[in-house]
Protein backbone atom coordinates (compact mmCIF):
# COMPACT_ATOMS: atom_id res chain seq x y z
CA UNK A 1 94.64 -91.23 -165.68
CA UNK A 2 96.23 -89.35 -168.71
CA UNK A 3 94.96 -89.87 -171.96
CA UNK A 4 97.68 -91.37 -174.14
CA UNK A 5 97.83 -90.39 -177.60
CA UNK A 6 99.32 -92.62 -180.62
CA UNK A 7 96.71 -92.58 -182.87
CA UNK A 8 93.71 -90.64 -184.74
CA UNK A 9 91.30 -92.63 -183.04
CA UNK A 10 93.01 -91.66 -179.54
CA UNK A 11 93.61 -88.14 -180.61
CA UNK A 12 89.99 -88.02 -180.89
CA UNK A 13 89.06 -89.19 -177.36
CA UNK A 14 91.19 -86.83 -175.86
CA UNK A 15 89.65 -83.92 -178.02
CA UNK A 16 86.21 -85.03 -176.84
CA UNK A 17 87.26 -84.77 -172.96
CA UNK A 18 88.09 -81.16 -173.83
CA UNK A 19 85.38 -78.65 -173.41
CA UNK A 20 84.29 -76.91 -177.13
CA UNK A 21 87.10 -78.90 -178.22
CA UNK A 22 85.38 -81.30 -180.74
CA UNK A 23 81.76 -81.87 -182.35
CA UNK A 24 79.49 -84.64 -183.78
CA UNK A 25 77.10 -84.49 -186.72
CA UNK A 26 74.89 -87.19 -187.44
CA UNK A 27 73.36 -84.99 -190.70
CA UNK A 28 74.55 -86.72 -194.05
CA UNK A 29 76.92 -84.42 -195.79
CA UNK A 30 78.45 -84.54 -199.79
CA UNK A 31 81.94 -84.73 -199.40
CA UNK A 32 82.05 -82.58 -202.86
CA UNK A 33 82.30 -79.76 -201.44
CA UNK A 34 79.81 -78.96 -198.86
CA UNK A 35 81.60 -81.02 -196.15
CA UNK A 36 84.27 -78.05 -196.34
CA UNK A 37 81.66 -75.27 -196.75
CA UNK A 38 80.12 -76.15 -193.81
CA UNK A 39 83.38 -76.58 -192.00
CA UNK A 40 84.96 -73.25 -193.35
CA UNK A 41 81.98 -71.78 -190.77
CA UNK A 42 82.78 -73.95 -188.05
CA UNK A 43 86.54 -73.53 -187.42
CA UNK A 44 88.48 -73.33 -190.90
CA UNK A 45 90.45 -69.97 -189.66
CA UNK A 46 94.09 -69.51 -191.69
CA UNK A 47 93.60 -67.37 -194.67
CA UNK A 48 90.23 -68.72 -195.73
CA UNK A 49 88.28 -66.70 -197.08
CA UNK A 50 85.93 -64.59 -194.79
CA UNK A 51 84.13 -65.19 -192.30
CA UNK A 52 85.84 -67.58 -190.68
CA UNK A 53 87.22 -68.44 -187.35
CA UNK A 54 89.16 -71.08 -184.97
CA UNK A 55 86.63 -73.33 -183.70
CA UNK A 56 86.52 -77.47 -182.84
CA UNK A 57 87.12 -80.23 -185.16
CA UNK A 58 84.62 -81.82 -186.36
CA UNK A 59 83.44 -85.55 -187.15
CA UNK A 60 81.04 -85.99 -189.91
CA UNK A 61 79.19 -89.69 -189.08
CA UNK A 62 77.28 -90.03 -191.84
CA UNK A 63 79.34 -89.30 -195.70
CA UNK A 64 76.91 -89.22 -199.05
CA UNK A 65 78.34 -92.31 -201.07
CA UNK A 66 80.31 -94.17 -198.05
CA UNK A 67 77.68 -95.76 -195.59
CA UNK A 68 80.75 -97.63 -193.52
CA UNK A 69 83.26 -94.20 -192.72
CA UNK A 70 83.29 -90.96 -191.23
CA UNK A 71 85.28 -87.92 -191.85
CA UNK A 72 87.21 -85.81 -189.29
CA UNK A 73 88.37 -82.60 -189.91
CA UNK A 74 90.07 -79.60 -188.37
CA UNK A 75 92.13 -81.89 -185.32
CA UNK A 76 94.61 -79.57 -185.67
CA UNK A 77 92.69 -76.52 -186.69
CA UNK A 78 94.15 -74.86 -183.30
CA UNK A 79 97.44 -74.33 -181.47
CA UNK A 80 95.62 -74.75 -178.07
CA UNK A 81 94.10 -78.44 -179.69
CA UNK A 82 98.01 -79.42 -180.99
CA UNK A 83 99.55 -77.86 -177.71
CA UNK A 84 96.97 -80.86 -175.73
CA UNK A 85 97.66 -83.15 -178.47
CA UNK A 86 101.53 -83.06 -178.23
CA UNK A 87 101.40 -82.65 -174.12
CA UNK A 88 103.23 -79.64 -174.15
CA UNK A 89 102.24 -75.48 -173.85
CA UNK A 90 100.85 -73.95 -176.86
CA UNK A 91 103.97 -71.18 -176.57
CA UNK A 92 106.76 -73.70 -176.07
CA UNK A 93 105.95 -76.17 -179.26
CA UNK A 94 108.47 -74.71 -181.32
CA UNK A 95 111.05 -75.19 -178.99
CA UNK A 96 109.83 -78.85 -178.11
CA UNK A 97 109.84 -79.47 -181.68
CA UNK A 98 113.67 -78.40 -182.57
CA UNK A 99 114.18 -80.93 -179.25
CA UNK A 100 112.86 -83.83 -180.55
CA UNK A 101 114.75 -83.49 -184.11
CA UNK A 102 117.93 -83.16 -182.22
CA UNK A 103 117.66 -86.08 -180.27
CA UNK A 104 114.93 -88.33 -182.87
CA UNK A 105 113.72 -91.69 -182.07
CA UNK A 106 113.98 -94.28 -185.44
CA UNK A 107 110.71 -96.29 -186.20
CA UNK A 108 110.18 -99.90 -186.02
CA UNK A 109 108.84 -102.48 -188.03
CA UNK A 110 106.05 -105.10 -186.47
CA UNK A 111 105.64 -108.83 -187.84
CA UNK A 112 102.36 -108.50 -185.90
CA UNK A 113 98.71 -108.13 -187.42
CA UNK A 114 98.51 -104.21 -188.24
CA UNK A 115 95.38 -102.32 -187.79
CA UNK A 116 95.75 -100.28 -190.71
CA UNK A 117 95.17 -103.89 -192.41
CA UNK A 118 91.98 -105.23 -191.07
CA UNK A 119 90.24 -104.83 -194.05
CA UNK A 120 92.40 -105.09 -197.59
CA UNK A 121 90.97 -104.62 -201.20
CA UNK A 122 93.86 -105.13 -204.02
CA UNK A 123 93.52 -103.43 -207.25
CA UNK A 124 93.06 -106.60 -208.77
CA UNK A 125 89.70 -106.97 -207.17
CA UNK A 126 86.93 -106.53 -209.98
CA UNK A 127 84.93 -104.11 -208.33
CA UNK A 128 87.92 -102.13 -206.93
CA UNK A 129 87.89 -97.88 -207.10
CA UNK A 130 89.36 -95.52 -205.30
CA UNK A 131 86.27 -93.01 -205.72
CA UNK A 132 83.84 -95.46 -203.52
CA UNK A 133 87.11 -97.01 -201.31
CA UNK A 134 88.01 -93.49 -199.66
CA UNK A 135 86.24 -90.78 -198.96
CA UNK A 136 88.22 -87.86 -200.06
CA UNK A 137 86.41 -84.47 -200.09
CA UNK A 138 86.93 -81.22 -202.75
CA UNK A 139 87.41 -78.27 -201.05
CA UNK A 140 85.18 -75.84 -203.82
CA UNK A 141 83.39 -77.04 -206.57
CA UNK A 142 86.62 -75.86 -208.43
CA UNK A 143 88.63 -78.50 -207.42
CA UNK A 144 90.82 -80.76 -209.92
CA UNK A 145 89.15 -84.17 -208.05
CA UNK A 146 88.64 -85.75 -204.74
CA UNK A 147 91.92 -84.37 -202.43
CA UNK A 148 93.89 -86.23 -200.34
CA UNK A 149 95.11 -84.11 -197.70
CA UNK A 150 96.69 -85.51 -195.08
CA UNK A 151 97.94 -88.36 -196.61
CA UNK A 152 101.84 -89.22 -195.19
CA UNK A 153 103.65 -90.44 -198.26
CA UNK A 154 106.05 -92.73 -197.33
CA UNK A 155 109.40 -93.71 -199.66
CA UNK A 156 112.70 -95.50 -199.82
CA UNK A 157 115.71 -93.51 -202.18
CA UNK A 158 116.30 -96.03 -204.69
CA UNK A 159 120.19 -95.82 -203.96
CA UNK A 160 120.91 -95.72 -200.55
CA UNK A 161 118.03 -96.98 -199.06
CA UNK A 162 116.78 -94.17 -196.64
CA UNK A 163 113.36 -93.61 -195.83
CA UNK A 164 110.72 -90.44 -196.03
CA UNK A 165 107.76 -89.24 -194.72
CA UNK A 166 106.25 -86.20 -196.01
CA UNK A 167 102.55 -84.60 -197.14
CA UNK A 168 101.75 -83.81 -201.22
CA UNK A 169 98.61 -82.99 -202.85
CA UNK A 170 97.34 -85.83 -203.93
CA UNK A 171 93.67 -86.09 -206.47
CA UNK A 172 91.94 -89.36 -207.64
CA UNK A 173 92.26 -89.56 -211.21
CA UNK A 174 90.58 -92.81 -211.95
CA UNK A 175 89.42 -96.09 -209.89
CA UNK A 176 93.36 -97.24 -209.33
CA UNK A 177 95.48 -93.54 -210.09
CA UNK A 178 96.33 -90.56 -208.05
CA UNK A 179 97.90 -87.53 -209.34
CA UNK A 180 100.93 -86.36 -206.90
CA UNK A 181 102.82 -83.20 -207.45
CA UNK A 182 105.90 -82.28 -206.38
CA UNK A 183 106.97 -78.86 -205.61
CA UNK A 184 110.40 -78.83 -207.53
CA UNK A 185 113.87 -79.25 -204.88
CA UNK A 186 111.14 -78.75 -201.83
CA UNK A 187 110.76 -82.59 -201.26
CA UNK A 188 112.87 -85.59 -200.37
CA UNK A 189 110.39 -87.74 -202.25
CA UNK A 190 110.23 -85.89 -205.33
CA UNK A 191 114.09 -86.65 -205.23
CA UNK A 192 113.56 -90.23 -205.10
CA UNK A 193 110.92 -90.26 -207.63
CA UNK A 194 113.43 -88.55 -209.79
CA UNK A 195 115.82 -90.83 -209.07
CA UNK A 196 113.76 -93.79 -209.71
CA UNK A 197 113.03 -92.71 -213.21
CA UNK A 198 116.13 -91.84 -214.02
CA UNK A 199 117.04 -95.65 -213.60
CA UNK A 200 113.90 -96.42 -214.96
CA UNK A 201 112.28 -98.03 -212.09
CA UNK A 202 108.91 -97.65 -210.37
CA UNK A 203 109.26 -96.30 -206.96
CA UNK A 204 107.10 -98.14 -204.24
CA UNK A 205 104.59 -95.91 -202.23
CA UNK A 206 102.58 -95.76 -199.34
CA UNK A 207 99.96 -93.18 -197.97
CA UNK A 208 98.91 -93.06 -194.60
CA UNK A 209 95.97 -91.28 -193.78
CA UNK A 210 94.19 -90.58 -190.00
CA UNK A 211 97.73 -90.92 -187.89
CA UNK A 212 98.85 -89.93 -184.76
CA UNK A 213 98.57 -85.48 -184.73
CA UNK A 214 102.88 -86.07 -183.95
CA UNK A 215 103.44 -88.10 -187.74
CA UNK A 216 101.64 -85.51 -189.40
CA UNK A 217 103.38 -82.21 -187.25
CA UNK A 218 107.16 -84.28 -187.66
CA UNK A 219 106.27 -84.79 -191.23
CA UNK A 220 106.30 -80.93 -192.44
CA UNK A 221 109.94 -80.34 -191.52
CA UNK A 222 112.36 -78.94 -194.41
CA UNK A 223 115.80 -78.65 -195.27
CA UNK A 224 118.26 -78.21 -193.76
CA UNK A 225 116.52 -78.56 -191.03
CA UNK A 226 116.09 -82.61 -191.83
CA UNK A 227 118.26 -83.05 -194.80
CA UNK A 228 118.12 -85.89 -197.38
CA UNK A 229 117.98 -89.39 -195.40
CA UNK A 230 116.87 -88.10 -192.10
CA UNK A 231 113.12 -89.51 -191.70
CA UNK A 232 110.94 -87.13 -189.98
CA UNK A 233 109.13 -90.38 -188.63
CA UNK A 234 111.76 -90.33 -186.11
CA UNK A 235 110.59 -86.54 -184.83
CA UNK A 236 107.56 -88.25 -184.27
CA UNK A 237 109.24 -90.64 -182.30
CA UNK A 238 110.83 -88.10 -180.04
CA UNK A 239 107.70 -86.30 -179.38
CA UNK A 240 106.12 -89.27 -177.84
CA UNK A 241 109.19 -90.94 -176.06
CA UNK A 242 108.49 -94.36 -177.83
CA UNK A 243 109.16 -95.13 -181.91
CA UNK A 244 106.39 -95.02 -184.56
CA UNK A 245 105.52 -98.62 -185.23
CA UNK A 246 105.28 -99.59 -189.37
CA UNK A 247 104.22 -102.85 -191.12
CA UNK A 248 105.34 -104.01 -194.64
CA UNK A 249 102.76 -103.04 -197.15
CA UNK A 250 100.38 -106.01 -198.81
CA UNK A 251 101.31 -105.54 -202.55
CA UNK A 252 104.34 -103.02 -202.77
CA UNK A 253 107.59 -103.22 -201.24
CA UNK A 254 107.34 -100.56 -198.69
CA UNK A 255 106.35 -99.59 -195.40
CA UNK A 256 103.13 -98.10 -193.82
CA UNK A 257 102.13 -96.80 -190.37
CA UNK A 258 101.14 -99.64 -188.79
CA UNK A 259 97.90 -97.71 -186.90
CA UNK A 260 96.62 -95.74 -189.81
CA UNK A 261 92.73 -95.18 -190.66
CA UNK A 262 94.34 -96.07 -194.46
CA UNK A 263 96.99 -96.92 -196.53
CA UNK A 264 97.23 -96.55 -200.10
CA UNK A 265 99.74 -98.54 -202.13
CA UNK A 266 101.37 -98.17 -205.18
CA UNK A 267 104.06 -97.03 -207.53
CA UNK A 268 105.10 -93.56 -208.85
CA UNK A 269 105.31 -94.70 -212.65
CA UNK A 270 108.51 -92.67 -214.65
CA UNK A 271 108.41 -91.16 -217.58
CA UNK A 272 104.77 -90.07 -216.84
CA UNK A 273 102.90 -86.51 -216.46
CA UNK A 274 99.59 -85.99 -215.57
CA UNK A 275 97.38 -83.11 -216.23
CA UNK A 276 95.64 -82.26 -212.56
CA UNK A 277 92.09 -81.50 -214.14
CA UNK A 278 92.00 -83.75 -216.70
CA UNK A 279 88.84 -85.09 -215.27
CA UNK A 280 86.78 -82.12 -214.29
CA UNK A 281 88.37 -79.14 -216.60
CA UNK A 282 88.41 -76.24 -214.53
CA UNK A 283 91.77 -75.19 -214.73
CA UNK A 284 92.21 -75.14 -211.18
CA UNK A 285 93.97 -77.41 -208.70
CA UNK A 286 92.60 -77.23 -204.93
CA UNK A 287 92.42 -73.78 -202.51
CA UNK A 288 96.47 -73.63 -201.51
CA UNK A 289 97.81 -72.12 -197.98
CA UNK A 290 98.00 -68.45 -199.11
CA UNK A 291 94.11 -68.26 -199.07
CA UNK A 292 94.41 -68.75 -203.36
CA UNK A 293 92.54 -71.63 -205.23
CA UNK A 294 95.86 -72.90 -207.23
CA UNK A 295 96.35 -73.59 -210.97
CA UNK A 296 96.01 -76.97 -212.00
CA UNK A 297 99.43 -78.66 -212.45
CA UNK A 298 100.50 -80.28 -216.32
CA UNK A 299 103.15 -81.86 -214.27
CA UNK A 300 101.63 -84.04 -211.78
CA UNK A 301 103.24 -87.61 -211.30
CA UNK A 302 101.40 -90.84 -211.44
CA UNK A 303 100.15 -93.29 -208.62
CA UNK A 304 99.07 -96.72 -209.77
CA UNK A 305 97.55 -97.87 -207.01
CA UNK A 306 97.90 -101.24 -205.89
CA UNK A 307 95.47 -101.87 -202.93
CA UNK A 308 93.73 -99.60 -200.02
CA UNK A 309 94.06 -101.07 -196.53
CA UNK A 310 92.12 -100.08 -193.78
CA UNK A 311 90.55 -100.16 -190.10
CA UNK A 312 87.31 -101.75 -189.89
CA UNK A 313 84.84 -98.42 -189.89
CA UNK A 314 87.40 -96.32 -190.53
CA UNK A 315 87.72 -92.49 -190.02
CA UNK A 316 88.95 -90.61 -193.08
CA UNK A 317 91.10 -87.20 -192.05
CA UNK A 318 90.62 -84.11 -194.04
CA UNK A 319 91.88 -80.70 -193.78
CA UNK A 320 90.95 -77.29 -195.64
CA UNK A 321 94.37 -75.84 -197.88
CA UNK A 322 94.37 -72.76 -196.46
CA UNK A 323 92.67 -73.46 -192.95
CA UNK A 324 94.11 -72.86 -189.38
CA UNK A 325 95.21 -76.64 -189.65
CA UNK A 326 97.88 -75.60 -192.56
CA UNK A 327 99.34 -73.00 -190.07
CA UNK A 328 99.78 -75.66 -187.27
CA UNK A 329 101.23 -78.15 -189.69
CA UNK A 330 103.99 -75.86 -191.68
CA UNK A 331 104.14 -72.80 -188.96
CA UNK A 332 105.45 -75.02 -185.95
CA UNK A 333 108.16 -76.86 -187.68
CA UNK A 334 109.10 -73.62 -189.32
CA UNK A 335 109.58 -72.07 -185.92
CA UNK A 336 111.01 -74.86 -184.80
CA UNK A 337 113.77 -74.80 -187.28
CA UNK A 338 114.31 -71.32 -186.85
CA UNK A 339 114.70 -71.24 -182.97
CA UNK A 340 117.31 -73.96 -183.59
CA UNK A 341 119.48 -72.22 -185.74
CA UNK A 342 118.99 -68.97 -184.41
CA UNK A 343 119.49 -70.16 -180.43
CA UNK A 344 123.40 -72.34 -182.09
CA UNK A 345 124.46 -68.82 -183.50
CA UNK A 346 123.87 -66.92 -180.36
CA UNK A 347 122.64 -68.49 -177.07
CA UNK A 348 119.75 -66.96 -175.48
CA UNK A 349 119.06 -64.23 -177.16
CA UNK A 350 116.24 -65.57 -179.29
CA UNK A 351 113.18 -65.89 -176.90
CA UNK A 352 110.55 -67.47 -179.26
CA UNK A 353 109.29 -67.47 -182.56
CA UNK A 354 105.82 -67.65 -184.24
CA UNK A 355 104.77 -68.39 -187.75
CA UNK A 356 101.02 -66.93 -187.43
CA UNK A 357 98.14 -67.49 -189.12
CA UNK A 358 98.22 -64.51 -191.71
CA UNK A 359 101.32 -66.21 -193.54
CA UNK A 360 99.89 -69.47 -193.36
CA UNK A 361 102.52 -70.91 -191.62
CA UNK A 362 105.67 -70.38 -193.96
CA UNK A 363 105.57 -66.45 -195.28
CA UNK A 364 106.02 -64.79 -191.80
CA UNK A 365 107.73 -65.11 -189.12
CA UNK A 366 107.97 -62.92 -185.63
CA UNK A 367 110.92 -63.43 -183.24
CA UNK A 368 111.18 -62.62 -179.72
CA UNK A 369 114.43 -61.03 -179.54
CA UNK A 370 116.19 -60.10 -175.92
CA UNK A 371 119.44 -57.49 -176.64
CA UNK A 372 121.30 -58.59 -173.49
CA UNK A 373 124.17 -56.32 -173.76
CA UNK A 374 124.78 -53.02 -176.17
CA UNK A 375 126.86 -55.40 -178.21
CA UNK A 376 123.54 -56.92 -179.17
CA UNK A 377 122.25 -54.39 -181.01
CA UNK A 378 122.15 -55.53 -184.35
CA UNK A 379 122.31 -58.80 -183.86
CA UNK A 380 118.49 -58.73 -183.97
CA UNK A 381 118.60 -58.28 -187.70
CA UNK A 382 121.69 -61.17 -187.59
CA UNK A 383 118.83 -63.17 -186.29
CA UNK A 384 116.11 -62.46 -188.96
CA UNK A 385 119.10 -63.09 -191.63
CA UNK A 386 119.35 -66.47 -189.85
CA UNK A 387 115.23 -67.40 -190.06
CA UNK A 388 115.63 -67.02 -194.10
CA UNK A 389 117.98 -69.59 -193.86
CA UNK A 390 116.42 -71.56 -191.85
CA UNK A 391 113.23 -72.20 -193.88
CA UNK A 392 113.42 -70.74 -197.52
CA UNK A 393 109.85 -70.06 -198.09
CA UNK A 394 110.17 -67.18 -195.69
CA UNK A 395 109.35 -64.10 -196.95
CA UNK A 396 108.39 -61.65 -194.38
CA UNK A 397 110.16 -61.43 -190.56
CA UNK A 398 108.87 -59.14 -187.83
CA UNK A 399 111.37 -58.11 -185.06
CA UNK A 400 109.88 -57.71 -181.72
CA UNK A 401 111.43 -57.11 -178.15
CA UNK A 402 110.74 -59.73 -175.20
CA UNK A 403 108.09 -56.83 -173.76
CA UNK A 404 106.02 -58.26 -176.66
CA UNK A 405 103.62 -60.80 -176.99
CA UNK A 406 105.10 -62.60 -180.13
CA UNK A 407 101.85 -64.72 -180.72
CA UNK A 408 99.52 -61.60 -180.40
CA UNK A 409 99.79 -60.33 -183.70
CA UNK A 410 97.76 -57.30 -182.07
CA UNK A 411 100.95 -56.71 -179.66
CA UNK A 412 102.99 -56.89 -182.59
CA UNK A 413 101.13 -54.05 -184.46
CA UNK A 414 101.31 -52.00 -181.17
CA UNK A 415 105.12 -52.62 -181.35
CA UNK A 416 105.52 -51.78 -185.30
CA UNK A 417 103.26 -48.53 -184.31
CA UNK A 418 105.42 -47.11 -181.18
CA UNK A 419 108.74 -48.62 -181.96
CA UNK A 420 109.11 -49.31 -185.65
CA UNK A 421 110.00 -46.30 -188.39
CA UNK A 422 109.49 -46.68 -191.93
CA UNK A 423 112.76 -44.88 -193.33
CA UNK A 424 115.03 -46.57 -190.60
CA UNK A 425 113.63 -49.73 -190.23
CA UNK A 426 113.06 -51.76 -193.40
CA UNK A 427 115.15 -53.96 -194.81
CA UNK A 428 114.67 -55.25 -198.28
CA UNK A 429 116.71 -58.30 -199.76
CA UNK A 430 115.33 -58.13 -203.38
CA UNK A 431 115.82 -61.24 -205.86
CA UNK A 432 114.95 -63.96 -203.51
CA UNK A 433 113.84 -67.59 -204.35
CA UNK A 434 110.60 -67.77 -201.66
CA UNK A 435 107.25 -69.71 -203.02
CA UNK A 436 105.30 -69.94 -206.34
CA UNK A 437 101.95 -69.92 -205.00
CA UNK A 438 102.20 -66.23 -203.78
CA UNK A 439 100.78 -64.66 -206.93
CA UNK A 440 102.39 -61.99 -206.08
CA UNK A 441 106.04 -63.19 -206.69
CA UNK A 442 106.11 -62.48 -209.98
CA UNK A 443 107.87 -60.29 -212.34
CA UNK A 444 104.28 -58.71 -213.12
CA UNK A 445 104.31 -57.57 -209.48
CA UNK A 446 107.95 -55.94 -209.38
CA UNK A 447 110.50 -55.26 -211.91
CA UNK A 448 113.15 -56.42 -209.24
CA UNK A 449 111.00 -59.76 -210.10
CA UNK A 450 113.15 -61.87 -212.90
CA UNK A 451 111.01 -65.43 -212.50
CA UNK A 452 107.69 -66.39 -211.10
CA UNK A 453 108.38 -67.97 -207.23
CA UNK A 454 111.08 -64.81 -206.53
CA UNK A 455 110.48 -62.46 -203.98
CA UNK A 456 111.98 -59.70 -202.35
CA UNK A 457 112.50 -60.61 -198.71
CA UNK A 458 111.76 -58.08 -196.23
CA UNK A 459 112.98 -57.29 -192.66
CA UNK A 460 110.53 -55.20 -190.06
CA UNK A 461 112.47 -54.09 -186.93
CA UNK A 462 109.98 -53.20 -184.61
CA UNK A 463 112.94 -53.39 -181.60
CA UNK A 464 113.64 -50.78 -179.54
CA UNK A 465 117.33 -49.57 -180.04
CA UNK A 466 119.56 -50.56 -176.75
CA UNK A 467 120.60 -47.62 -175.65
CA UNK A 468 116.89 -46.62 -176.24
CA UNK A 469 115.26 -49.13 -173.52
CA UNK A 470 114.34 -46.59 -170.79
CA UNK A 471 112.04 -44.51 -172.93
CA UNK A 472 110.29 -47.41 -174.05
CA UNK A 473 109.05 -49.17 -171.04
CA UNK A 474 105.59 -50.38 -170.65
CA UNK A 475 102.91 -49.30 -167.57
CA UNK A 476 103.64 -51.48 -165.13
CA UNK A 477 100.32 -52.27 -163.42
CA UNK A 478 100.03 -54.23 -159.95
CA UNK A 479 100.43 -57.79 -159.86
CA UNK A 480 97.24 -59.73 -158.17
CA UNK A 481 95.13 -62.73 -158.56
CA UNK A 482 92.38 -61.78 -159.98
CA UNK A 483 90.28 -65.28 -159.15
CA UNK A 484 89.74 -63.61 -155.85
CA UNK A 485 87.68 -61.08 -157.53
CA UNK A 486 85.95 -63.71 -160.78
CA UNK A 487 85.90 -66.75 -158.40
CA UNK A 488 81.98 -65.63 -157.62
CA UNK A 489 80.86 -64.46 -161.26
CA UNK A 490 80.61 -66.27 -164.74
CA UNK A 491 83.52 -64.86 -165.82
């Protein structure tokens, strides 16, 4: 019978039916820290520092300072684990993705006990704090505080009422606050925070955390991909046929995913900053997707925390900033969004897109490009145009013919070295808005630079020109089954 996944817990059992898929540790680990150093060994991959590679997830049973929880990290740490995960091929996730936000399934609300809410401790409670409640790991002994990184924030826009899901970096700051920042114009809930304060009001808040591998994939989608009011819940919702279910919150007025390991509650307070490291001082924030331990943050928002909810035993989910996990999370939406607009402009042309691990998931993208007709020549670069549209944090796009393996950055190389010349085949769009934590966008970098997050935006066409295709064509080797020769051997 096939394993049905809607939860963490689920998730989980399916990973553990999967060969080198998923391992235990019953060895007590300090979640300051060492839990992701021993991790970053195991199967951190992205841009983390090296070495590194892809490897399982991993469940730690036994967490220094939290007898009742474990911690589970690196679930989606691979596109093969997400591909079983989301029932679908680990090359056609993109596409699946752009499917289910064009025809998206709207959550629903239970009246019924929740399981999120089998255990609840309000803020009011005398012995109440966040630092002993949940389990949150640093990622270095740099780190601002205790991270939160997989935590679905979940929000309602103080005028008209439409709901949000999306993932922030969120740090304990004390035994009822969390610091939550908010890239500027990148989030829907940063709008409704500002919002809220500019009418003076608190906005209600809940975070999620240990949810169904779907919530947390649906939840990294961008404008305009999912504009302002469309909740990414309802991606979710597509992927798995069925809506997500949600249950009021205890002390807040809001909602929360009904099957979640935990929920936080609370309020984003206005008129409030915090300073990221005003706890531990080291000027630094947490290790960010680009491989880069990021500045601490003087504008952090405010949590006050209201109450943490949770599953009896419950399994806190982790991730490492810059791990393979980051890639899955940002990269598949991103190609996603860019098959969709590219495949409306021109039909069938595009033949698939992937945002690999060297970018982190958002600074590169390679398309798959088919030139059906000599008309078409051209329109590969009409394409990459298109992909820096679709997701704004783009910064580099590599052009490769359907002859090429677009998820073997290898084949890609192989096509920039045969097909690809330097004079001919570069184009530069200087002056760009792309991503502040690339240190490298910044006017230090370039004089074509005028304001840290600015880029210049750069186009690789390693496509073979139409009228070209004949000299260009691959060995062609014999077609065979080789099982009839491996059947007999370990392989």
């Amino acid at each position: 019978m096939e394993q049905k996944v809607r939860d963490l817990r689920s998730a989980l059992k399916l990973l553990e039916s999967m060969p080198g898929q998923l391992v235990e540790t019953d060895v007590e680990v300090d979640p300051m820290a060492e839990l992701a150093g021993v991790y970053r060994y195991v199967g951190a991959g992205g841009t983390v520092k090296r070495p590194t590679k892809e490897g399982p997830a991993m469940i730690f049973n036994k967490v220094k300072g939290h007898p009742d929880a474990k911690v589970a990290i690196g679930l989606l740490a691979s596109r093969k684990r997400v591909a079983a995960l989301l029932d679908c091929q680990p090359e056609d996730l993109g596409k699946m993705l752009y499917e289910s936000v064009a025809n998206p399934i709207p959550p629903i609300v239970t009246k019924a006990a929740a399981p999120c809410q089998e255990v609840v401790h309000k803020a009011t409670d005398p012995d109440f704090d966040l630092y002993r409640l949940v389990p949150a790991p640093t990622n270095t002994p740099d780190d601002a505080g205790p991270y939160i990184t997989l935590g679905m924030c979940y929000a309602t826009h103080p005028d008209t009422g439409v709901h949000d899901v999306t993932i922030h970096r969120l740090c304990i700051q004390g035994k009822d606050e969390l610091s939550i920042f908010f890239t500027p114009g990148a989030r829907h809930i940063g709008a409704m925070a500002e919002r809220a304060e500019a009418l003076g009001q608190k906005l209600p808040i809940s975070i999620s955390i240990g949810v169904d591998p779907a919530i947390e994939i649906g939840s990294c989608f961008e404008p305009p991909t999912t504009p302002l009011g469309y909740d990414e819940l309802s991606v979710a919702g597509a992927l798995r046929k069925e809506p997500v279910v949600l249950c009021d919150c205890v002390t807040v007025k809001e909602r929360a995913i009904a099957n979640a390991e935990y929920v936080i509650e609370g309020e984003v307070i206005p008129g409030v900053r915090v300073q990221e490291d005003q706890n531990s001082h080291t000027g630094y924030a947490m290790p960010e997707f680009p491989g880069y331990t990021g500045p601490a943050s003087d504008q952090c928002w405010l949590i006050k925390v209201t109450a943490v909810t949770h599953r009896k035993n419950p399994i806190m989910q982790t991730c490492i900033g810059p791990s393979e996990e980051h890639v899955s999370m940002a990269g598949i939406p991103t190609e996603a969004s860019i098959y969709g607009m590219v495949e409306k402009a021109m039909p069938g042309r595009l033949q698939n897109v992937y945002c690999c691990s060297a970018g982190g998931g958002k600074y590169m993208a390679v398309l798959q490009f088919k030139k059906l007709t000599a008309s078409d020549e051209g329109r590969q670069r009409q394409a990459a145009l298109l992909a820096f549209s679709a997701f704004s944090e783009l910064k580099h796009v590599f052009l490769v013919d359907e002859d090429v393996d677009c998820f073997d950055m290898s084949d890609v190389l192989w096509a920039m070295n045969t097909r690809f010349q330097g004079d001919a085949d570069i184009i530069t769009i200087p002056g760009v808005r792309c991503h502040p934590l690339d240190p490298s966008n910044d006017p230090t970098c370039s004089s074509s630079i005028r304001d840290h997050g600015i880029a210049c935006k750069t186009i690789f066409d390693c496509t073979v020109p139409y009228d070209q295709k004949h000299r260009f064509e691959r060995a062609n080797f014999m077609e065979v089954d080789s099982e009839k020769w491996l059947k007999h051997t370990d392989k």
